[in-house]
Protein backbone atom coordinates (compact mmCIF):
# COMPACT_ATOMS: atom_id res chain seq x y z
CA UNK A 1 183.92 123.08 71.92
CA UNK A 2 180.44 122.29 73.27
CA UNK A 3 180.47 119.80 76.11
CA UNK A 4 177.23 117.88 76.41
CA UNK A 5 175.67 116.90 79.93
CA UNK A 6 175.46 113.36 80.50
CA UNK A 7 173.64 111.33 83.45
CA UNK A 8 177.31 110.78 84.98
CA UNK A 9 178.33 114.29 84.80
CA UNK A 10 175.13 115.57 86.17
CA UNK A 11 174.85 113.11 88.78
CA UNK A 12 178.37 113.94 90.32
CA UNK A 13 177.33 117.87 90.20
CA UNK A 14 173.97 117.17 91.71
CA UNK A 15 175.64 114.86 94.20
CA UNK A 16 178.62 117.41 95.11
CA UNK A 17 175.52 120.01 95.95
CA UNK A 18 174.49 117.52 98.36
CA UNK A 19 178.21 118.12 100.50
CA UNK A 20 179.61 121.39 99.19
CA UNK A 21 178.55 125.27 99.39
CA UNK A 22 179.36 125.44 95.51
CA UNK A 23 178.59 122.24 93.19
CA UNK A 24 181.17 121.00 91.07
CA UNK A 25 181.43 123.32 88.36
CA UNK A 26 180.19 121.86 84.44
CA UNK A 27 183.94 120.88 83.57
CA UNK A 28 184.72 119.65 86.53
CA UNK A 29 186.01 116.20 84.95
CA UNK A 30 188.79 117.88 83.32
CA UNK A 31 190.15 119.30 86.94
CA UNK A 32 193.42 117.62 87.88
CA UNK A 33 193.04 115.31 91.37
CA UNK A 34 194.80 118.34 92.88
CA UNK A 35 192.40 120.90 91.99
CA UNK A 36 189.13 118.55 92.83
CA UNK A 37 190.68 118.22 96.39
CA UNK A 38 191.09 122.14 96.84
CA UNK A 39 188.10 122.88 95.74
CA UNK A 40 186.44 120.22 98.15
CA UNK A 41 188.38 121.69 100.56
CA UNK A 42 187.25 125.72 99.74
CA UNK A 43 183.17 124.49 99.45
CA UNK A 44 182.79 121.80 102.25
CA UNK A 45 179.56 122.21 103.41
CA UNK A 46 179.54 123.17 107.51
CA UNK A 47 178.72 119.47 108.73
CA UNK A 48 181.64 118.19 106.69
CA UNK A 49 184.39 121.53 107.81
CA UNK A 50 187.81 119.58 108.87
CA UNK A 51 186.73 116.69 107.39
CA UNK A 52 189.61 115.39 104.99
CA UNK A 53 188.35 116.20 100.86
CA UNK A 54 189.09 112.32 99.99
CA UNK A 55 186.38 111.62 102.75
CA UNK A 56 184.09 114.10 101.14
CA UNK A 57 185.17 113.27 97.74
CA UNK A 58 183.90 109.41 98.20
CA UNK A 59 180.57 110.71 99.54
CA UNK A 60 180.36 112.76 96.57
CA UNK A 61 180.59 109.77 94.52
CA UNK A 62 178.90 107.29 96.57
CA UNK A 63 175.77 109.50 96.04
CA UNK A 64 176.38 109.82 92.15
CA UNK A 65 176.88 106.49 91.80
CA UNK A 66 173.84 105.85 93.25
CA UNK A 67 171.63 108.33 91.12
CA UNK A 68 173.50 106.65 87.87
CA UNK A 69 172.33 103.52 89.23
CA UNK A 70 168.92 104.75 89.31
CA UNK A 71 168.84 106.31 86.41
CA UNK A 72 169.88 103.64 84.32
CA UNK A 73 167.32 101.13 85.88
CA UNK A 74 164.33 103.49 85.45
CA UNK A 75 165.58 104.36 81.75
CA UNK A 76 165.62 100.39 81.21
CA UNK A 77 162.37 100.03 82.69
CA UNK A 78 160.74 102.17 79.62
């Protein structure tokens, strides 16, 4: 089955790049809540080493909500 890309999906890999030594990888939405948290915890990025994955998991999302946010208003703008 072919999974197409959207804005939200996107967002939350381009956002993960921002924290993490690996990005979230394409089918990340289908990892259980156990599996996001290890892999947080295998690809923190250096700043955020120690830091609990929940922490790094809401900057994660912080940041993709924020691009969806943007996205959205410059898409309604057209």
């Amino acid at each position: 089955m072919i999974k197409i890309m959207t804005i939200e999906n996107e967002a939350y890999i381009r956002a993960s790049s921002h924290f993490l030594t690996d990005e979230y990888p394409a089918d990340w939405q289908d990892m259980s809540e156990e599996e996001m948290l290890k892999f947080i915890d295998e690809n923190q990025w250096q700043h955020f080493e120690g830091e609990d994955a929940v922490y790094v998991y809401e900057h994660i999302e912080n940041l993709a909500l924020d691009f969806i946010s943007f996205a959205r208003k410059h898409n309604s703008s057209e």
